[in-house]
Protein backbone atom coordinates (compact mmCIF):
# COMPACT_ATOMS: atom_id res chain seq x y z
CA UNK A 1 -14.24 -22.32 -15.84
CA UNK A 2 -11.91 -21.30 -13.35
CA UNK A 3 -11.57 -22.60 -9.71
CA UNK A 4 -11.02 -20.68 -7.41
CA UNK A 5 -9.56 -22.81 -3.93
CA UNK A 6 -10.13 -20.37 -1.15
CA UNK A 7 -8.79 -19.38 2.21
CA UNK A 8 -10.51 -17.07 5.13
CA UNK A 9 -8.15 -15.74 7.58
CA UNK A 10 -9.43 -15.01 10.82
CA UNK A 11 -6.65 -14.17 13.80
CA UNK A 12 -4.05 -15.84 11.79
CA UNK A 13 -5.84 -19.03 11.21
CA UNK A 14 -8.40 -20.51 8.26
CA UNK A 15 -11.58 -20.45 9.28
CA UNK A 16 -15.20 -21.05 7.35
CA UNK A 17 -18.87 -18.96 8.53
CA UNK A 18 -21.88 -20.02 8.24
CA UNK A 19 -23.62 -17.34 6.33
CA UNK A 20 -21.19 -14.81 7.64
CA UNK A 21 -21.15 -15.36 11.27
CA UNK A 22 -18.17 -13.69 12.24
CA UNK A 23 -19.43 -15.20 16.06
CA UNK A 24 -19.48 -19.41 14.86
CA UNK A 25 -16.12 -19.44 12.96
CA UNK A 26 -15.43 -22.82 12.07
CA UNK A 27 -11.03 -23.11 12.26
CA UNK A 28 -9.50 -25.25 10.40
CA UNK A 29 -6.17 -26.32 11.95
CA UNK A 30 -4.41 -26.21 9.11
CA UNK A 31 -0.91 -24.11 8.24
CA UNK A 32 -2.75 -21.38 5.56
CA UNK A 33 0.65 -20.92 3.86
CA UNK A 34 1.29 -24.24 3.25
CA UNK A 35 -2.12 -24.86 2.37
CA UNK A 36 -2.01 -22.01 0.01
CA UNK A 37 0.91 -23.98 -1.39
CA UNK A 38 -0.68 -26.96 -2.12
CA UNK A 39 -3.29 -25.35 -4.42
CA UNK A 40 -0.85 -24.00 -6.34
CA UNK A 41 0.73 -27.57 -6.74
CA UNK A 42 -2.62 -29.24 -7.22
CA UNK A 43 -2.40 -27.19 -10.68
CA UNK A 44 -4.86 -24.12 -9.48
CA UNK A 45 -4.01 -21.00 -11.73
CA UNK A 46 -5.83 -18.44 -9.30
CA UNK A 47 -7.04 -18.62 -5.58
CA UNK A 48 -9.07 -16.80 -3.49
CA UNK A 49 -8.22 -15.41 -0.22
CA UNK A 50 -10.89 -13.36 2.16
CA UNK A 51 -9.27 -10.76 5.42
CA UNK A 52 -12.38 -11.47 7.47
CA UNK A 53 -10.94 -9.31 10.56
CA UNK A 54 -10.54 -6.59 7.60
CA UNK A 55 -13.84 -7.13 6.58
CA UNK A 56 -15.42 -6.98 10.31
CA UNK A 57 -13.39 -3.86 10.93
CA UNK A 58 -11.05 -5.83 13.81
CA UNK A 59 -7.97 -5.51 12.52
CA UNK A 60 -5.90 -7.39 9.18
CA UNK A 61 -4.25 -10.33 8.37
CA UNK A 62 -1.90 -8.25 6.21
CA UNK A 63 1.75 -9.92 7.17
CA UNK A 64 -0.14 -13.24 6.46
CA UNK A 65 -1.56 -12.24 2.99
CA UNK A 66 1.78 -11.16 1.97
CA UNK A 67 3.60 -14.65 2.65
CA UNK A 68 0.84 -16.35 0.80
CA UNK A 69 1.57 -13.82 -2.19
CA UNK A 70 5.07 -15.01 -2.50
CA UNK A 71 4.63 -18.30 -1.71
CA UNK A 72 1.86 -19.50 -4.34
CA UNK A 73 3.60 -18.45 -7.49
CA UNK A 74 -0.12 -17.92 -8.78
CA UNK A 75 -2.57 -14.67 -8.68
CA UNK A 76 -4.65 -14.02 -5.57
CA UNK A 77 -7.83 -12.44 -5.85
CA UNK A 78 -8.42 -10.25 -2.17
CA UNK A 79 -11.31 -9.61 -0.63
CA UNK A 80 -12.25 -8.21 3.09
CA UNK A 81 -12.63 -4.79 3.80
CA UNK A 82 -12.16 -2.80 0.95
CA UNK A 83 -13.44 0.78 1.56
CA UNK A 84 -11.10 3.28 0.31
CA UNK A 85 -9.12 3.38 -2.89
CA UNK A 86 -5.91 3.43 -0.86
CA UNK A 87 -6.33 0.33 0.23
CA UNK A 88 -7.19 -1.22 -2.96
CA UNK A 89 -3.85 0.37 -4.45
CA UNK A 90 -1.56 -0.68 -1.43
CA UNK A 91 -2.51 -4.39 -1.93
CA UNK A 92 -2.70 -4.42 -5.89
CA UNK A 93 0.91 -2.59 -5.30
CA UNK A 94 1.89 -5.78 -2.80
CA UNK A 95 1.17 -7.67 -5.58
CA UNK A 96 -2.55 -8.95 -5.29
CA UNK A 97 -3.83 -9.82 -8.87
CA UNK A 98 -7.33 -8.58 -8.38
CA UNK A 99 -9.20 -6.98 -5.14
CA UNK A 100 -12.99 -7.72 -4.61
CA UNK A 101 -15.03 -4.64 -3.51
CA UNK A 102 -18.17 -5.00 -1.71
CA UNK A 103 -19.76 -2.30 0.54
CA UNK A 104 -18.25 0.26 -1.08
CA UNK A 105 -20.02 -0.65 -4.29
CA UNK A 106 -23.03 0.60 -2.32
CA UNK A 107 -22.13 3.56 -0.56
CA UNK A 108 -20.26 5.07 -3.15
CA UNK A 109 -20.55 3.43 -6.66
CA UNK A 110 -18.95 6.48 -8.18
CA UNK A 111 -15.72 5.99 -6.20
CA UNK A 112 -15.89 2.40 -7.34
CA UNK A 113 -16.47 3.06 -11.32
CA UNK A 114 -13.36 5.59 -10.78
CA UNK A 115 -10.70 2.49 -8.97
CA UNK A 116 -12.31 -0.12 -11.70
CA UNK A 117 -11.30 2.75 -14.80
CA UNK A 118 -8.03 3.38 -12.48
CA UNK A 119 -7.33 -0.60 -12.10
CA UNK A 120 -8.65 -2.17 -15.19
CA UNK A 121 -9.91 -6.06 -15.37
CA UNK A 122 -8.34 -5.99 -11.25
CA UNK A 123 -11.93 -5.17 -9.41
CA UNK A 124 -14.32 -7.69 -8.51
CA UNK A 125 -17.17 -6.70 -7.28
CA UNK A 126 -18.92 -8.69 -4.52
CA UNK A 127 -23.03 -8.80 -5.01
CA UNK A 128 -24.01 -10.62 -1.55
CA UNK A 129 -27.69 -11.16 -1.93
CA UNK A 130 -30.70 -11.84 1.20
CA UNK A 131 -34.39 -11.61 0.59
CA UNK A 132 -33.74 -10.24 -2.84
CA UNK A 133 -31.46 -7.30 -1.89
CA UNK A 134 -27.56 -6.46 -1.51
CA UNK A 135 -26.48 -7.13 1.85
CA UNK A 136 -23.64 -4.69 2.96
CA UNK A 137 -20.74 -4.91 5.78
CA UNK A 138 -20.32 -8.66 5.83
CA UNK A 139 -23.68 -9.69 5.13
CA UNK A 140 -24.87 -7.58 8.38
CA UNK A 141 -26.66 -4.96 6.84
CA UNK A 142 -29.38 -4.56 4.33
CA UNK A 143 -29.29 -2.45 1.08
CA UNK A 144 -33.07 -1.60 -0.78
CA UNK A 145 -31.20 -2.06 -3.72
CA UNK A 146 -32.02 -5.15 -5.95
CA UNK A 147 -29.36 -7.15 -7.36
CA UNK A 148 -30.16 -6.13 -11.08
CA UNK A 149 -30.25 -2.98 -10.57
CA UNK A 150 -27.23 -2.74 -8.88
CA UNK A 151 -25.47 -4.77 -11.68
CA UNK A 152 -26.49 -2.46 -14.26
CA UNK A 153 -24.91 0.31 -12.67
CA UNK A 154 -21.76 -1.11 -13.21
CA UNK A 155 -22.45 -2.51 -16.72
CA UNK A 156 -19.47 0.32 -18.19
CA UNK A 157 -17.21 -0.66 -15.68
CA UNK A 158 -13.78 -2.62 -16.87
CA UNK A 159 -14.79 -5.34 -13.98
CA UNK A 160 -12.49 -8.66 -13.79
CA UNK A 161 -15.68 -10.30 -12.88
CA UNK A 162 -18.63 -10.04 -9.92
CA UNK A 163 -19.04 -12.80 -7.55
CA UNK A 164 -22.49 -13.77 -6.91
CA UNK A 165 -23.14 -15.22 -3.29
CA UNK A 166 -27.02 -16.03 -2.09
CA UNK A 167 -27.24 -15.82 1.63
CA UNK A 168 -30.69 -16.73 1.78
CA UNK A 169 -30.00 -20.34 0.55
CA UNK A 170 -26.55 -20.46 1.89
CA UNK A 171 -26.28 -24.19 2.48
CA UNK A 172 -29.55 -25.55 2.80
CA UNK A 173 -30.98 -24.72 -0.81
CA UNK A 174 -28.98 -25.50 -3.31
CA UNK A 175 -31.35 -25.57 -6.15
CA UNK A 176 -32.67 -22.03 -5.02
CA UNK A 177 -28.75 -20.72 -4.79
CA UNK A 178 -28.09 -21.82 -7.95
CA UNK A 179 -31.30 -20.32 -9.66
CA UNK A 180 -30.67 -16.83 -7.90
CA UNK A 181 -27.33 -16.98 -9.46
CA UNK A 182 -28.14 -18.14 -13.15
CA UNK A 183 -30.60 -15.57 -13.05
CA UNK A 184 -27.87 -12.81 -12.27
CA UNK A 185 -25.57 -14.23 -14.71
CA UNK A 186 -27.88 -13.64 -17.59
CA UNK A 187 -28.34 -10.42 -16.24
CA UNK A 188 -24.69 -8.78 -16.88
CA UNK A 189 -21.93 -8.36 -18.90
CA UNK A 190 -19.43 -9.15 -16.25
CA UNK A 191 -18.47 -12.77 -15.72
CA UNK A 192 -19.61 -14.36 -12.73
CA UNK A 193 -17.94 -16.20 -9.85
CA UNK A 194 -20.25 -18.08 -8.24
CA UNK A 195 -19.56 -18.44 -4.20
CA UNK A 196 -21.51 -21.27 -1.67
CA UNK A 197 -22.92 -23.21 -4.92
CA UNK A 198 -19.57 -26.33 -4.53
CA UNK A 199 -20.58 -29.08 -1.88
CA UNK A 200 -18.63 -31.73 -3.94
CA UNK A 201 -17.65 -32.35 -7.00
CA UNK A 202 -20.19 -32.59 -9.11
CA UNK A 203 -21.40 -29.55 -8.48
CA UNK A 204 -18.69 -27.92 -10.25
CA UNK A 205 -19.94 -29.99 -13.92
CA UNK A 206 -23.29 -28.71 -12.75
CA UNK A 207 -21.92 -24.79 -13.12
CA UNK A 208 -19.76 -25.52 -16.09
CA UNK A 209 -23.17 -25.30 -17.91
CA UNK A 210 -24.50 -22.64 -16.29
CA UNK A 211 -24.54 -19.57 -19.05
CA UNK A 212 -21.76 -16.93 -18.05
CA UNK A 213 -20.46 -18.57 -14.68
CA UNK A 214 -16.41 -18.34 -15.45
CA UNK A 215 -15.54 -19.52 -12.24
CA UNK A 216 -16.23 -20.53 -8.64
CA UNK A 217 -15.15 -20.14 -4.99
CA UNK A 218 -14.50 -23.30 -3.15
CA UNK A 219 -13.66 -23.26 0.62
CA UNK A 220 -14.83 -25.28 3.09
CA UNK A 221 -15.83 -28.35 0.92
CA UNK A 222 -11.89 -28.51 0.38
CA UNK A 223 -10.81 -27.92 3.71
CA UNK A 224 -13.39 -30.96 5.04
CA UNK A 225 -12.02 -33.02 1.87
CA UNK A 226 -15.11 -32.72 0.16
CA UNK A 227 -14.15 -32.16 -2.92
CA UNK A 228 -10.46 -32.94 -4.11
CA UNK A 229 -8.97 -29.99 -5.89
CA UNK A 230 -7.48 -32.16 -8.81
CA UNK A 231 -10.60 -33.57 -9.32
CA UNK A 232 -12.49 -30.44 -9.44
CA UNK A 233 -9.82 -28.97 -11.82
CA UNK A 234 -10.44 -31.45 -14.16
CA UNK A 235 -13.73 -31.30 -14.25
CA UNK A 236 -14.16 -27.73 -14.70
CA UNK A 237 -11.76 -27.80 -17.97
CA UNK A 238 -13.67 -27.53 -21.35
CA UNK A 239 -14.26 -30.65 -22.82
CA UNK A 240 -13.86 -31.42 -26.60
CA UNK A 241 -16.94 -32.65 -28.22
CA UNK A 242 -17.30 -34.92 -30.41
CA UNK A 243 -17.22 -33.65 -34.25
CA UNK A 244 -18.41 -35.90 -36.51
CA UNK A 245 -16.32 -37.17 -39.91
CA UNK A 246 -18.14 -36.49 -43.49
CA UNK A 247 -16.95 -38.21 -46.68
């Protein structure tokens, strides 16, 4: 399973929401370039970074994304405002080693299917689920479309993956979060990245059992020092069982 340490830029600086409230940014007063750097040396072999101005429509954190790029020596997987194929060309062009779609998986799948055929195993697509239905724009708006549905409308797609995130139980049911997402993640093809499911480390054993979950998102547990990223790296490596000797 693959871990996934993640950043969210906000004005320059790493931030965490509380189910996406672009209004109560928590900032982290941390250097995100250097911390970017540090997952790399803690032994991650991908990380995660979200544009939340790009993803509010305020503007980009696009200098910023580039020094990370260089500096990590490892793929970044990009998310935040992804709405045209332009966009997702210019930053897989700057180097980005996937780019996670959202909205526009909703207002125009067909566009999507076309940039996922166009940019195989290099499109994520983001499934951001309230109440039972895909939220759109940063978890502000609300889709009729159920998540299973919407899944299988992609099932053709060359997709690097779909991250799963449950806004509903964002934070204060786990247990719920994780059975929303197991559910999903019988439900495709795709791999699934599982977002707001790590509080500390054993969480992450928890999801190594989990049926199709290849990775998650951590964030904010490792920027409060939560969860150490060594640990967590450890624990989400396959274990050898046991095979026992005949004579």
């Amino acid at each position: 399973m693959i871990i996934y340490p993640t950043l969210e830029l906000m004005g320059g600086k790493c931030v965490s929401l509380m189910r996406g409230r672009l209004e109560e940014p928590t900032i982290w007063h941390v250097d995100p370039v250097e911390t970017a750097r540090g997952f790399a040396r803690a032994g991650a072999s991908w990380m995660h970074v979200t544009d939340i101005d790009a993803l509010a429509g305020t503007g980009e954190n696009a200098e910023l994304i580039e020094q990370i790029i260089r500096a990590v020596g490892i793929p970044v997987q990009l998310g935040g405002g992804f709405r045209s194929r332009e966009r997702v060309t210019h930053w897989i062009d700057k180097g980005a080693g996937r780019v996670v779609i959202g909205t526009m998986g909703v207002q125009d799948p067909d566009k999507v299917r076309e940039i996922a055929k166009y940019h195989p195993d290099q499109i994520v697509l983001s499934v951001d689920i309230f109440q039972g239905h895909v939220m759109t724009h940063g978890w502000r708006e609300a889709s009729a479309i159920e998540p299973v549905t919407y899944l299988q409308a992609f099932d053709k797609s060359p997709l690097a993956g779909v991250i799963v995130t449950d806004i509903d139980a964002d934070i204060e049911d786990q247990e719920g979060q994780l059975g929303v997402i197991t559910k999903l993640a019988s439900e495709t093809r795709h791999p699934v990245i599982a977002r707001g499911t790590v509080r500390g480390t054993d969480d992450v054993a928890r999801l190594r059992y989990v049926y199709n979950i290849s990775g998650t998102l951590i964030g904010r547990a490792l920027l409060a020092k939560d969860v150490d990223l060594s640990e967590a790296l450890a624990v989400a490596q396959p274990s050898v069982e046991p095979v026992a000797g005949f004579q």
